[in-house]
N, C-alpha and C. Protein backbone atom coordinates (compact mmCIF):
# COMPACT_ATOMS: atom_id res chain seq x y z
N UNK A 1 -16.50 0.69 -19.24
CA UNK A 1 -15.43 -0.28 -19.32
C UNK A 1 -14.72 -0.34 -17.96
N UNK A 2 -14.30 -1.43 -17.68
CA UNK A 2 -13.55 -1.70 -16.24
C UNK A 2 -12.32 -2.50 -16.71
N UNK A 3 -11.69 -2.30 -15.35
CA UNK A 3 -10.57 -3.56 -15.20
C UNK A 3 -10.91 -4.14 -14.07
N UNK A 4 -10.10 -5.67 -14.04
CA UNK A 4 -10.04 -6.98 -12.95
C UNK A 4 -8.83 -6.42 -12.15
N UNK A 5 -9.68 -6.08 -10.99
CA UNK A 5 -8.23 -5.29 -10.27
C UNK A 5 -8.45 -6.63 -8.68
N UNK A 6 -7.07 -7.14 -8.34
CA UNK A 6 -6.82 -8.22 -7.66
C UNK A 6 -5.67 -7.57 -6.75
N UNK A 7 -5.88 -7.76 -5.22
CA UNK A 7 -4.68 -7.40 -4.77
C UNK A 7 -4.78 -9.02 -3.68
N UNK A 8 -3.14 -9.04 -3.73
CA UNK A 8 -2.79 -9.78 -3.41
C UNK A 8 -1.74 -10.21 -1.93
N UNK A 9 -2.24 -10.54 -0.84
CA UNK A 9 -1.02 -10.34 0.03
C UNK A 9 -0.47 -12.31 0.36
N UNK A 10 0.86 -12.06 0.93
CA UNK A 10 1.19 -13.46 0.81
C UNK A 10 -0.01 -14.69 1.84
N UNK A 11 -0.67 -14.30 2.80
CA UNK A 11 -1.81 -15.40 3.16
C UNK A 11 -3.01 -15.77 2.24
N UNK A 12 -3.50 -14.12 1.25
CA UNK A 12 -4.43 -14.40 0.74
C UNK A 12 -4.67 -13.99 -0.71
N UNK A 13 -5.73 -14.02 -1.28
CA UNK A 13 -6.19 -12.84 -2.58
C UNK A 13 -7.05 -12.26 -1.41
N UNK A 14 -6.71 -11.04 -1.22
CA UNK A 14 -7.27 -9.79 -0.05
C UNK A 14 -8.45 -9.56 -0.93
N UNK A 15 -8.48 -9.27 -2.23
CA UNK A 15 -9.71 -8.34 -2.95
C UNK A 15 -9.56 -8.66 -4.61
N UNK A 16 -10.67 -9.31 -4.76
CA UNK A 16 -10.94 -9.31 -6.75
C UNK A 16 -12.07 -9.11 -6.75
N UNK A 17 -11.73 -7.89 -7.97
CA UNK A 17 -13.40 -7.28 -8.52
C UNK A 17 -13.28 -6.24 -9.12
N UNK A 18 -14.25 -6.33 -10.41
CA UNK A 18 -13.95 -5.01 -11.65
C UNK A 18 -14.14 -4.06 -10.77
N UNK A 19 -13.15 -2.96 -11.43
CA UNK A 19 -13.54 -1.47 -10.58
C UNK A 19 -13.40 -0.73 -12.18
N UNK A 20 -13.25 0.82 -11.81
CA UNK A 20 -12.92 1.92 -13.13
C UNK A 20 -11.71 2.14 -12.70
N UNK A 21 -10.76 2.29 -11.82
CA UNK A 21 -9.71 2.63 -11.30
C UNK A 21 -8.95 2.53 -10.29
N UNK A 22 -7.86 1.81 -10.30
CA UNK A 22 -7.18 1.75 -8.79
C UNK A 22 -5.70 2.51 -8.80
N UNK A 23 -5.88 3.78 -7.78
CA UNK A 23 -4.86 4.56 -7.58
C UNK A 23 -4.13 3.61 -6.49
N UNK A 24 -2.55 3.51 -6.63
CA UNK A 24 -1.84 2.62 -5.93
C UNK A 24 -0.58 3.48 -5.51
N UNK A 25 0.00 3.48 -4.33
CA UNK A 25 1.33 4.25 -4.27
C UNK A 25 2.98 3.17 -4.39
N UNK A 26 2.94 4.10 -6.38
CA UNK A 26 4.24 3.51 -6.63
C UNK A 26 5.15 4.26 -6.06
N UNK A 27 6.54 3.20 -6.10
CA UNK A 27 7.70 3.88 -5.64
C UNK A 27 8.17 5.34 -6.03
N UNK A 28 7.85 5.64 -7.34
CA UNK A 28 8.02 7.02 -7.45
C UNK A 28 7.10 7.85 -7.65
N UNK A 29 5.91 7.68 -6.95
CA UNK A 29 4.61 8.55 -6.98
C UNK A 29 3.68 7.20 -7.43
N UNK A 30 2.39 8.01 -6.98
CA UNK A 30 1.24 6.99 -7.36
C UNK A 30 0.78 7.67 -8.66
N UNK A 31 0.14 6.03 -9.00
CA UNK A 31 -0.35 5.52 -10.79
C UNK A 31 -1.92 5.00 -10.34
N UNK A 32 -1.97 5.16 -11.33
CA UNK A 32 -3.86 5.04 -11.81
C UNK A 32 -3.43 4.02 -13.01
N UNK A 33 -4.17 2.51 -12.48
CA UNK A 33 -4.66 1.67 -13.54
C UNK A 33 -6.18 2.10 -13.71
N UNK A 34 -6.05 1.74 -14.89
CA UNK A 34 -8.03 1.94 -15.85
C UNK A 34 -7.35 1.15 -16.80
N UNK A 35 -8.82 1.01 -17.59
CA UNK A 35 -8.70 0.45 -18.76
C UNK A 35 -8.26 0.77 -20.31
N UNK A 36 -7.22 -0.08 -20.82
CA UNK A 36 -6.24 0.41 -21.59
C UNK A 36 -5.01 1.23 -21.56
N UNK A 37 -4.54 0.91 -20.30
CA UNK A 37 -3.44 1.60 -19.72
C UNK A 37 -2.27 0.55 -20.57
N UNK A 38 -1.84 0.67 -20.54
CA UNK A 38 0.07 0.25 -21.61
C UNK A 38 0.69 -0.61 -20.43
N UNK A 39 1.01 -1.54 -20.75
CA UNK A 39 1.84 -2.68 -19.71
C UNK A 39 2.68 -2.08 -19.03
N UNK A 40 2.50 -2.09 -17.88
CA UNK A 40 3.43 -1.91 -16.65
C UNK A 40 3.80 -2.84 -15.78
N UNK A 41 5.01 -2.94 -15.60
CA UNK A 41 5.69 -3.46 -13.77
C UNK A 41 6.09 -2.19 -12.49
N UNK A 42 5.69 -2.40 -11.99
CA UNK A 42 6.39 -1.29 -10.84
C UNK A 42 6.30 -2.15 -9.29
N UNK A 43 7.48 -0.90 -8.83
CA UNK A 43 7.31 -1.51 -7.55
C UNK A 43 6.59 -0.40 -6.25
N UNK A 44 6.12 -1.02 -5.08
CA UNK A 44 4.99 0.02 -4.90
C UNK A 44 5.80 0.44 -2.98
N UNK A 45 5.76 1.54 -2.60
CA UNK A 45 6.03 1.58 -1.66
C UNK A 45 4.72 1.78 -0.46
N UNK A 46 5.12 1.49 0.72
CA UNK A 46 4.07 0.90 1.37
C UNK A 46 2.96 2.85 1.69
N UNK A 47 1.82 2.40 1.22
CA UNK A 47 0.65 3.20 1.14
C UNK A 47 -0.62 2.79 1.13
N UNK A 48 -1.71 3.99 0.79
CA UNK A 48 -3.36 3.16 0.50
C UNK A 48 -3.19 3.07 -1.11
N UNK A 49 -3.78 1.94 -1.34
CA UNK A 49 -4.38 1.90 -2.94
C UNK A 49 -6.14 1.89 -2.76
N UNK A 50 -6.71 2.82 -3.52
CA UNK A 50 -7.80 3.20 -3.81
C UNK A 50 -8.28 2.63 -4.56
N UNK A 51 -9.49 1.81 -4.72
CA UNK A 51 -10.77 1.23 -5.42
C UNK A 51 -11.59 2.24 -5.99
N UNK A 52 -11.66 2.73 -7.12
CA UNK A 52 -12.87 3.21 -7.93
C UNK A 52 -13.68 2.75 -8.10
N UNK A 53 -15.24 2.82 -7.97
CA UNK A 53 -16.13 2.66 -9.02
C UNK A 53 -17.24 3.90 -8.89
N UNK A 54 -17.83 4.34 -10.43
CA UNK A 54 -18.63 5.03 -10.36
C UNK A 54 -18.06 6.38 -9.89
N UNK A 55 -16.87 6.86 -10.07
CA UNK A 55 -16.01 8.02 -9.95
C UNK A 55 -15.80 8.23 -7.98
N UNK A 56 -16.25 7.44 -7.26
CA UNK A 56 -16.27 7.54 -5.64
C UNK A 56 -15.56 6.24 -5.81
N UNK A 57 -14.38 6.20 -4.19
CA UNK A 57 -14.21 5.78 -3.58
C UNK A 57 -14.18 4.29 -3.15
N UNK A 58 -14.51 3.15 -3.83
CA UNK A 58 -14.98 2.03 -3.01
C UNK A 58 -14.58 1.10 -2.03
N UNK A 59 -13.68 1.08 -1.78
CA UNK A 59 -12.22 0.04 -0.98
C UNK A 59 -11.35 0.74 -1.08
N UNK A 60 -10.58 0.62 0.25
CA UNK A 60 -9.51 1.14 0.47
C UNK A 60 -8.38 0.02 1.30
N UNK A 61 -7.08 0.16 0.70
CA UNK A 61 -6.00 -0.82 1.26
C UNK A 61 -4.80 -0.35 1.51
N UNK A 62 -4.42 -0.49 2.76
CA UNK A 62 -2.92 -0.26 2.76
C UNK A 62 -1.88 -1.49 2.31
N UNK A 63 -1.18 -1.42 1.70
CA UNK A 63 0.00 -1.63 1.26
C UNK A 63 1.47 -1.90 1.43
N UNK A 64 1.92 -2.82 2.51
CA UNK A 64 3.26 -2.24 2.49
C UNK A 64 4.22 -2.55 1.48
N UNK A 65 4.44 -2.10 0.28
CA UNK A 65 5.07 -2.47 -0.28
C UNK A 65 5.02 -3.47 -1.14
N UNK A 66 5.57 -3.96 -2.52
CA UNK A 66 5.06 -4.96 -3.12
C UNK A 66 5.62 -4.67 -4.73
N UNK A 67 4.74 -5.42 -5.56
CA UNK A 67 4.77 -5.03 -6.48
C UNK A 67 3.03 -5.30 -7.42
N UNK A 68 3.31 -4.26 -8.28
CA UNK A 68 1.89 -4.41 -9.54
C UNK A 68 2.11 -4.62 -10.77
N UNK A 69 1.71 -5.28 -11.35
CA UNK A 69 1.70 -5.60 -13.00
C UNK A 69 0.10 -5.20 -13.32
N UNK A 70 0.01 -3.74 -13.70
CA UNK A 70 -0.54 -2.93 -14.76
C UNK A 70 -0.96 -3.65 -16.24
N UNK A 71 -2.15 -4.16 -17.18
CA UNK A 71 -1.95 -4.22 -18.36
C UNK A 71 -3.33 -3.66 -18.55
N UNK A 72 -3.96 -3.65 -19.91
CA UNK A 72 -4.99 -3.09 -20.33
C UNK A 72 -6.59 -3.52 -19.83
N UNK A 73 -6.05 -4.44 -19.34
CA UNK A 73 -7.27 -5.24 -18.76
C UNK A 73 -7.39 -5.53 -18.05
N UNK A 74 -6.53 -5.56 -16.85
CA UNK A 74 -6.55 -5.78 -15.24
C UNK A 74 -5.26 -5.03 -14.23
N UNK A 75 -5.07 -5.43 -13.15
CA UNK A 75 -4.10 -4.41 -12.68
C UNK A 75 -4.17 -5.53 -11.17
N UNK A 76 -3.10 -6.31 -11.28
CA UNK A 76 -2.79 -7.06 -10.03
C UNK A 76 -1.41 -6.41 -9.27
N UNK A 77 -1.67 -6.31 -7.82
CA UNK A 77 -1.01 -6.07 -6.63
C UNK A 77 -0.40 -7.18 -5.91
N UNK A 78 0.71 -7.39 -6.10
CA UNK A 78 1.56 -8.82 -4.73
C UNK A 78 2.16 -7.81 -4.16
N UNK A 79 1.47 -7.61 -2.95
CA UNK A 79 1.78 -6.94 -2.03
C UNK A 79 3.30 -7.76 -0.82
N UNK A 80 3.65 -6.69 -0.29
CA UNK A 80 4.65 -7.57 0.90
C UNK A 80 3.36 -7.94 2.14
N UNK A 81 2.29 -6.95 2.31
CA UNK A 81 1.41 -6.92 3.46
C UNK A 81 0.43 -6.12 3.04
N UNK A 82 -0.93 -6.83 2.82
CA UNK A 82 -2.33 -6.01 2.76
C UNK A 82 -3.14 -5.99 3.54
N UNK A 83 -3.87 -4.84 4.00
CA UNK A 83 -4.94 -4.94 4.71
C UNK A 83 -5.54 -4.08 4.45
N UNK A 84 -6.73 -4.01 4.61
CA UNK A 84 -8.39 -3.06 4.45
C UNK A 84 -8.29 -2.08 5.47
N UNK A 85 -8.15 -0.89 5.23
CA UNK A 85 -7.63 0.37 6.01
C UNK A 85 -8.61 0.63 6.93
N UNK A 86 -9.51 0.19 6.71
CA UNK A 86 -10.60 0.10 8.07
C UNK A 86 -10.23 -0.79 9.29
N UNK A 87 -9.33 -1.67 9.17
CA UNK A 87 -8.88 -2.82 10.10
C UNK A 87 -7.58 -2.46 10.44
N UNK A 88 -6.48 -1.44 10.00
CA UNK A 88 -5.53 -1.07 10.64
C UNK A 88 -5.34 -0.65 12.20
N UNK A 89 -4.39 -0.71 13.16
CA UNK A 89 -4.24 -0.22 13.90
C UNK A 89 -3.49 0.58 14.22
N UNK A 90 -3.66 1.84 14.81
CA UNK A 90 -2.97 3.14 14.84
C UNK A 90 -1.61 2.48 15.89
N UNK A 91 -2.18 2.07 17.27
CA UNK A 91 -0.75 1.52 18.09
C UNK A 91 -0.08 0.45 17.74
N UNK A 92 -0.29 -0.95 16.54
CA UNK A 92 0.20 -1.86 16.52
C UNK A 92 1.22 -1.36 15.29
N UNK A 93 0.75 -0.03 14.46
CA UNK A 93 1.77 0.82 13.32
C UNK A 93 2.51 1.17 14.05
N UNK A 94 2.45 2.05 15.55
CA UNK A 94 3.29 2.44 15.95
C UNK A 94 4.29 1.94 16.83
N UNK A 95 4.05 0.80 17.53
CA UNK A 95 4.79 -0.03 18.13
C UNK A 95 5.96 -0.63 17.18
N UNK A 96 5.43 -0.90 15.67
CA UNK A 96 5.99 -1.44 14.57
C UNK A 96 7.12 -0.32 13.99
N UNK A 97 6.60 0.84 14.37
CA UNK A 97 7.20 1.91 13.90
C UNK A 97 8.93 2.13 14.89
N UNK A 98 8.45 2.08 16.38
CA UNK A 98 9.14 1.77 17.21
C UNK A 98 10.31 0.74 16.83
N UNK A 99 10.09 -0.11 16.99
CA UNK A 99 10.88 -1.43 16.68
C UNK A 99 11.71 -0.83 15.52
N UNK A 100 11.08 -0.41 14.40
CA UNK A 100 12.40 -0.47 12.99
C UNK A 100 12.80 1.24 13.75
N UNK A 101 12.72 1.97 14.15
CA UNK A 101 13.61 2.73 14.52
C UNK A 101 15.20 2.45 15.28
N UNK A 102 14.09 1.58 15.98
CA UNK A 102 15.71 0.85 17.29
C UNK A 102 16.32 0.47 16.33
N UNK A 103 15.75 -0.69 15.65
CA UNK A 103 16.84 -1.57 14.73
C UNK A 103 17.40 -0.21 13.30
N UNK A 104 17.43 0.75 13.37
CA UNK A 104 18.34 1.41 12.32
C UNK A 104 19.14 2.29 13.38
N UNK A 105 18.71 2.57 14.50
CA UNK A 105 19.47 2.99 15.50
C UNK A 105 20.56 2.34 16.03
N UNK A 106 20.50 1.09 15.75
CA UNK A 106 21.46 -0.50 16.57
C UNK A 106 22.11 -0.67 14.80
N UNK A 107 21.45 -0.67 13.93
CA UNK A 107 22.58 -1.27 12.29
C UNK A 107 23.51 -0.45 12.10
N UNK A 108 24.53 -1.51 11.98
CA UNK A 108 25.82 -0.44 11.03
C UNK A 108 25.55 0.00 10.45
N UNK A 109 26.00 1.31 10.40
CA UNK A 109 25.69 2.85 9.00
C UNK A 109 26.96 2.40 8.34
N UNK A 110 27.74 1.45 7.68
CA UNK A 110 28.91 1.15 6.64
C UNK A 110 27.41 0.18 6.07
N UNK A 111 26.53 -0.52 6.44
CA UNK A 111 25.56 -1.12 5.37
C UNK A 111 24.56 -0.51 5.11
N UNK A 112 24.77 -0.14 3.92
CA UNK A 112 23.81 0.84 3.19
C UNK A 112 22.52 0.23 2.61
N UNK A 113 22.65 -1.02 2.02
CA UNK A 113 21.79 -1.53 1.43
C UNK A 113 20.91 -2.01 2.43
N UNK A 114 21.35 -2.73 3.88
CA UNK A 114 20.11 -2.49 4.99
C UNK A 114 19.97 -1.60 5.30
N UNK A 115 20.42 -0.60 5.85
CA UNK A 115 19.82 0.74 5.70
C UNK A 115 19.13 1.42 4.67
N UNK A 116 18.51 1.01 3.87
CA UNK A 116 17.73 1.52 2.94
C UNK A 116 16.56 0.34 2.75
N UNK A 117 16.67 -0.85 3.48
CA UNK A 117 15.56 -1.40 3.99
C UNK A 117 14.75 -1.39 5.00
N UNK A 118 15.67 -0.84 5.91
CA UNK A 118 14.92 -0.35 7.02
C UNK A 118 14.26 0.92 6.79
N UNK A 119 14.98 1.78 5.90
CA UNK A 119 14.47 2.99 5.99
C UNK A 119 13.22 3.22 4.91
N UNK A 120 13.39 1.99 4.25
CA UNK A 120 11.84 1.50 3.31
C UNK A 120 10.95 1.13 4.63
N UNK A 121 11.35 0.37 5.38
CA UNK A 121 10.48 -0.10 6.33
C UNK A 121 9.77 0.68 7.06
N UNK A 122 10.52 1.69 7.41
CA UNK A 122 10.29 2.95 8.65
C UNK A 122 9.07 4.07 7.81
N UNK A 123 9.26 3.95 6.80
CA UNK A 123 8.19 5.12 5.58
C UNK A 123 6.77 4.28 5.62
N UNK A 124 7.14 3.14 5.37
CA UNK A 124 5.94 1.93 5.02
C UNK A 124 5.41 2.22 6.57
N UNK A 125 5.80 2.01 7.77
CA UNK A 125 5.05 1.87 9.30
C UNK A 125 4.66 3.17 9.43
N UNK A 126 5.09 4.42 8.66
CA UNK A 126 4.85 5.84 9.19
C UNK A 126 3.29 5.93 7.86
N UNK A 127 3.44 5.11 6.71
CA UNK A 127 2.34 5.80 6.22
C UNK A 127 1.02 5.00 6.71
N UNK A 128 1.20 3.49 7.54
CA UNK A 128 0.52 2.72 7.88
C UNK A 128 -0.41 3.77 8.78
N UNK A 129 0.61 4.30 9.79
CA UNK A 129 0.23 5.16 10.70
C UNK A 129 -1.09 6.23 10.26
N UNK A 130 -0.71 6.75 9.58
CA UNK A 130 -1.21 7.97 8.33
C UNK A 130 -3.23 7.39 8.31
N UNK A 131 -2.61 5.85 7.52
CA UNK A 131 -4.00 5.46 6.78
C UNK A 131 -4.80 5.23 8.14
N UNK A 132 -4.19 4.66 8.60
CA UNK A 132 -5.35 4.26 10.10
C UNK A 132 -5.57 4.96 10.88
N UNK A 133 -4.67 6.70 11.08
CA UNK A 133 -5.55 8.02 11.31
C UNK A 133 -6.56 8.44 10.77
N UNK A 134 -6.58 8.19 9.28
CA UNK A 134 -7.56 8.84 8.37
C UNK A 134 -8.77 7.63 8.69
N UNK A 135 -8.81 6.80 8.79
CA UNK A 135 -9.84 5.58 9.27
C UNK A 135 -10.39 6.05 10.26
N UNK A 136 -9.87 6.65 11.54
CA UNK A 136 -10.92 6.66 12.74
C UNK A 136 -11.67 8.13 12.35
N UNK A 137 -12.81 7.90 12.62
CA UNK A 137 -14.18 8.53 12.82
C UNK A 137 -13.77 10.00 13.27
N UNK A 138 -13.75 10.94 12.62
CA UNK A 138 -13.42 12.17 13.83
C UNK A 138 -14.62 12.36 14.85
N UNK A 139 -13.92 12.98 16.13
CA UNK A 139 -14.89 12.94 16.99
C UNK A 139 -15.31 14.43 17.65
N UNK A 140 -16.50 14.80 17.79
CA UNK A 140 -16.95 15.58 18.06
C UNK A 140 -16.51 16.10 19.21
N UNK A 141 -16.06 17.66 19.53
CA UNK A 141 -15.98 18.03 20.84
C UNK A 141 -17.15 18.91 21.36
């Protein structure tokens, strides 16, 4: 048995296609859709979501953030930003990473509620960082 697992970023549908499982990083820890999982909404903070099939691995996506609607039969992702963790870039995360530092370095600390967008922002560019380390090839010395 499978689910229709669809992720979604605002230019495109990034990826549709039955899998057995997609591990996704929700806001308060990552969830595993499969089939017959109990209706869910959540919101997802920026990470990889994992493609199952056949108990390995199949696709991998980073995430920044978004949301998923979980039901028994499929498991869709509207992401804020998707991409295929093979196509990330380690310096364009970190340049990105750069930038929302300055800007929480330069925001008033009396606004909390941007400050806790930026500081969503700054987690999301640090785990970007993360996935597109784990992407390059290690190299032999």
């Amino acid at each position: 048995m499978s689910i229709k697992v669809k992720i979604v970023s605002p230019e495109k549908v990034l990826f549709a296609h039955d899998a057995d499982m997609l591990v996704m990083p929700g806001s308060e820890g990552d969830i595993a859709a499969m089939p017959d999982h109990a209706p869910l909404m959540l919101t997802l903070r920026g990470g990889v979501a994992d493609v199952y099939e056949g108990g390995v691995v199949t696709h991998r996506f980073f995430v920044a953030g978004g949301f998923a609607d979980i039901a028994p039969t499929h498991c869709t992702i509207l992401a804020d930003r998707a991409t295929p963790v093979a196509e990330l870039s380690v310096d364009a995360a970190e340049e990105r990473l750069a930038g929302l530092e300055k800007s929480y370095e330069d925001a008033d600390k009396m606004n909390v509620p941007a400050l806790d967008i930026l500081m969503n922002k700054i987690q999301s560019a640090r785990a970007e960082i993360d996935a597109a380390q784990s992407a390059i090839p290690a190299m032999s010395l």
